[in-house]
N, C-alpha and C. Protein backbone atom coordinates (compact mmCIF):
# COMPACT_ATOMS: atom_id res chain seq x y z
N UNK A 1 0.85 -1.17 0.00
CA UNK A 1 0.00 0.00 0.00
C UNK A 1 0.89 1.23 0.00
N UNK A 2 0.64 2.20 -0.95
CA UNK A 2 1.32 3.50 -1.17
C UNK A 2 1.18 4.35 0.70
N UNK A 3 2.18 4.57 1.42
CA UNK A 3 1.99 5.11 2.42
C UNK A 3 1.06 6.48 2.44
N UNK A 4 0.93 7.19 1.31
CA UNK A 4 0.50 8.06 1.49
C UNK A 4 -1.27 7.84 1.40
N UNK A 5 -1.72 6.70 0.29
CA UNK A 5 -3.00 6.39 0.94
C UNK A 5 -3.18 5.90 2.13
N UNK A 6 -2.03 5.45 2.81
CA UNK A 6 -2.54 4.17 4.05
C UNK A 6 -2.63 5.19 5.11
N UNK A 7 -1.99 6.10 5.24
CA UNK A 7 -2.22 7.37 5.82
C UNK A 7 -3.39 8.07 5.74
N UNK A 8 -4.00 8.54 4.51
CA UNK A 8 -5.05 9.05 4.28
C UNK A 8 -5.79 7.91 4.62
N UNK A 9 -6.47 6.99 4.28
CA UNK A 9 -7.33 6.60 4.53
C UNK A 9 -7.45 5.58 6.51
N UNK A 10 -6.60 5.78 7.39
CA UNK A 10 -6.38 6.01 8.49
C UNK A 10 -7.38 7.08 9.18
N UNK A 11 -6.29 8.17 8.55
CA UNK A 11 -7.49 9.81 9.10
C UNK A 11 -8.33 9.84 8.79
N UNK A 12 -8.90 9.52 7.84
CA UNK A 12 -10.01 9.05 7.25
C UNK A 12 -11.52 8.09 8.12
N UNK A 13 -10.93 7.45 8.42
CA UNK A 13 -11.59 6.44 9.52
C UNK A 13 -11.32 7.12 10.96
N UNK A 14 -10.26 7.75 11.26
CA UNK A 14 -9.98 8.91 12.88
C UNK A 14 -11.40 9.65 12.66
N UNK A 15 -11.39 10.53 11.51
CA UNK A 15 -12.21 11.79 11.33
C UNK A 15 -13.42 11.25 11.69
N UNK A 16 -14.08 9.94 11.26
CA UNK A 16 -15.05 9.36 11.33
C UNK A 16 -15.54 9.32 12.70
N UNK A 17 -14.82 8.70 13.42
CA UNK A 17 -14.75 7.94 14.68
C UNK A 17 -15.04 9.44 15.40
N UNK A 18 -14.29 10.15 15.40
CA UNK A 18 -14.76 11.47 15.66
C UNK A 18 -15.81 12.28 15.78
N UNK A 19 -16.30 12.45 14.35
CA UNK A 19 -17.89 13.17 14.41
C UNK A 19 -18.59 11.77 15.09
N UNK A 20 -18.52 10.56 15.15
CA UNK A 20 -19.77 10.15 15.71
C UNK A 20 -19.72 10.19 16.53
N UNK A 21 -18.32 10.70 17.48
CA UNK A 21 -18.32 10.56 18.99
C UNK A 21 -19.32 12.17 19.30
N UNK A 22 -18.84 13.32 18.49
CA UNK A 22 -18.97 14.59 18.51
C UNK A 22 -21.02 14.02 18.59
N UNK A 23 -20.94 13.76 17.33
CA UNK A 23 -22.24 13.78 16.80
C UNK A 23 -23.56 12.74 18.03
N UNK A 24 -22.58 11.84 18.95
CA UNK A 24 -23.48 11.17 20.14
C UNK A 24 -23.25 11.84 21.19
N UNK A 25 -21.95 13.07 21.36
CA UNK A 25 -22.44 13.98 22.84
C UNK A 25 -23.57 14.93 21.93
N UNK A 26 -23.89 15.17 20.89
CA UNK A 26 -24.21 16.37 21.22
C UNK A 26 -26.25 16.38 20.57
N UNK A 27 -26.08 14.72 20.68
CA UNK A 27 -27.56 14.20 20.07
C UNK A 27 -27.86 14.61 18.33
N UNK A 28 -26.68 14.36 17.64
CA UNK A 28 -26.99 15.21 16.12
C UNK A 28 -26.71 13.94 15.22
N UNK A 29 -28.03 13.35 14.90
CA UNK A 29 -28.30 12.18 14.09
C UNK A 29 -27.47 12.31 13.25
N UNK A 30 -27.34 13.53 12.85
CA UNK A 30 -26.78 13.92 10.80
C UNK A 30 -25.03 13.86 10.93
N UNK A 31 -24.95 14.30 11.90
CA UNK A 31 -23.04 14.13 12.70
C UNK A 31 -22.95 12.68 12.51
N UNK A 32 -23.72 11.63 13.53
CA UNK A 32 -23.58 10.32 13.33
C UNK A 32 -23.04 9.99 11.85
N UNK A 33 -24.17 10.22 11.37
CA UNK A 33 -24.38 9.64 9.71
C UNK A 33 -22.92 9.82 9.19
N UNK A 34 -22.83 11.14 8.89
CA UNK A 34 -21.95 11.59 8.60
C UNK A 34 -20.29 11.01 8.73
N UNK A 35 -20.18 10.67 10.64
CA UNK A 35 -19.31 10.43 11.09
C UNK A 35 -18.94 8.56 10.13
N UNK A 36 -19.86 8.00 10.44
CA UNK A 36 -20.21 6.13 10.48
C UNK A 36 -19.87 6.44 8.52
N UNK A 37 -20.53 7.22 7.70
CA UNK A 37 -20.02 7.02 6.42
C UNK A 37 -18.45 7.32 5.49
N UNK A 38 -18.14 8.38 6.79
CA UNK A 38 -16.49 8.84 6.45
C UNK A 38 -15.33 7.50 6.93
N UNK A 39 -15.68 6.99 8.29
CA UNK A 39 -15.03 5.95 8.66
C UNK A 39 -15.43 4.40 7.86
N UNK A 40 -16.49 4.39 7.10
CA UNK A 40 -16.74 3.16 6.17
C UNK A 40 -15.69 3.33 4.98
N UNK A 41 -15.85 4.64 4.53
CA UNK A 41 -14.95 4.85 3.43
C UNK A 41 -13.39 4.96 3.55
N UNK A 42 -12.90 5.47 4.87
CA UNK A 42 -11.60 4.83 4.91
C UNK A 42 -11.13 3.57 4.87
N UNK A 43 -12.28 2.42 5.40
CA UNK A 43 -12.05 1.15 5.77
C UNK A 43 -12.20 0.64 4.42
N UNK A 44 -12.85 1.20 3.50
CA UNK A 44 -12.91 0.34 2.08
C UNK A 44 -11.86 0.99 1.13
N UNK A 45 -11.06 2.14 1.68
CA UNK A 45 -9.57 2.87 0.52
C UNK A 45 -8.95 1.68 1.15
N UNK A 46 -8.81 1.34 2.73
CA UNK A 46 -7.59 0.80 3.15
C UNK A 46 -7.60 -0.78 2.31
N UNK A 47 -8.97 -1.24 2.41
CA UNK A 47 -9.44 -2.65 1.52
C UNK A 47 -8.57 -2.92 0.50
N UNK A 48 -9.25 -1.84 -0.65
CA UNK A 48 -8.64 -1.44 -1.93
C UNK A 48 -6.91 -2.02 -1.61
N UNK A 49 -6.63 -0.58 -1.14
CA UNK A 49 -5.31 -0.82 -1.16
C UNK A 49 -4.15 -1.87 -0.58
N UNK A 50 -4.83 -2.58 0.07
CA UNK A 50 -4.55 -4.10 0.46
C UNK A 50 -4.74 -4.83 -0.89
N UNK A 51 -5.94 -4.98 -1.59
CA UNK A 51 -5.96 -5.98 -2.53
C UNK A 51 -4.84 -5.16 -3.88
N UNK A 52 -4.51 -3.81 -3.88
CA UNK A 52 -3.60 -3.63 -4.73
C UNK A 52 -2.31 -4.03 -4.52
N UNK A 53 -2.29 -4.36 -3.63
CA UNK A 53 -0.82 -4.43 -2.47
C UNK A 53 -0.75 -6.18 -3.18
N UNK A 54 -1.60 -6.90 -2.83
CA UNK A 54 -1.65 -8.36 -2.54
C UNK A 54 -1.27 -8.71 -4.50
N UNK A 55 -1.90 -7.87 -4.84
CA UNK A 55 -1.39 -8.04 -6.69
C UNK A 55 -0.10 -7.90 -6.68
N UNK A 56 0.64 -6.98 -6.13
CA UNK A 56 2.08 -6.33 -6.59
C UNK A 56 3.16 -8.04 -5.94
N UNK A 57 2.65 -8.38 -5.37
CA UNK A 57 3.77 -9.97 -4.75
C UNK A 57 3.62 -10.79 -5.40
C-alpha cells in the first residue's frame, strides 16, 4: 500500500470515529451519519489498497 493512501485513509476512519463521537455527545443524528459514512470509506480505501498491495507480490 502507497503510504501516502494508508495514511489518508487512516485519518479518514480517525475523522469518522470522531464526528460520531462529537455527533453522540451532542444528540446530532446527521453528525452520526456523517461520522459512520467517512469511517466506512476509509475502511474500504484501506481494503482497496490491500488488494492492490496483494497483486504487486
Amino acid at each position: 500500500m502507497a503510504a501516502n493512501e494508508k495514511v489518508r485513509a487512516k485519518v479518514e476512519q480517525a475523522v469518522g470515529k470522531v464526528a460520531q463521537a462529537a455527533g453522540r455527545a451532542t444528540n446530532n443524528k446527521t453528525l452520526i451519519a456523517k461520522g459512520h459514512a467517512a469511517e466506512v470509506a476509509g475502511k474500504a480505501r484501506q481494503a482497496k489498497e490491500s488488494v492492490k498491495d496483494t497483486g504487486r507480490h
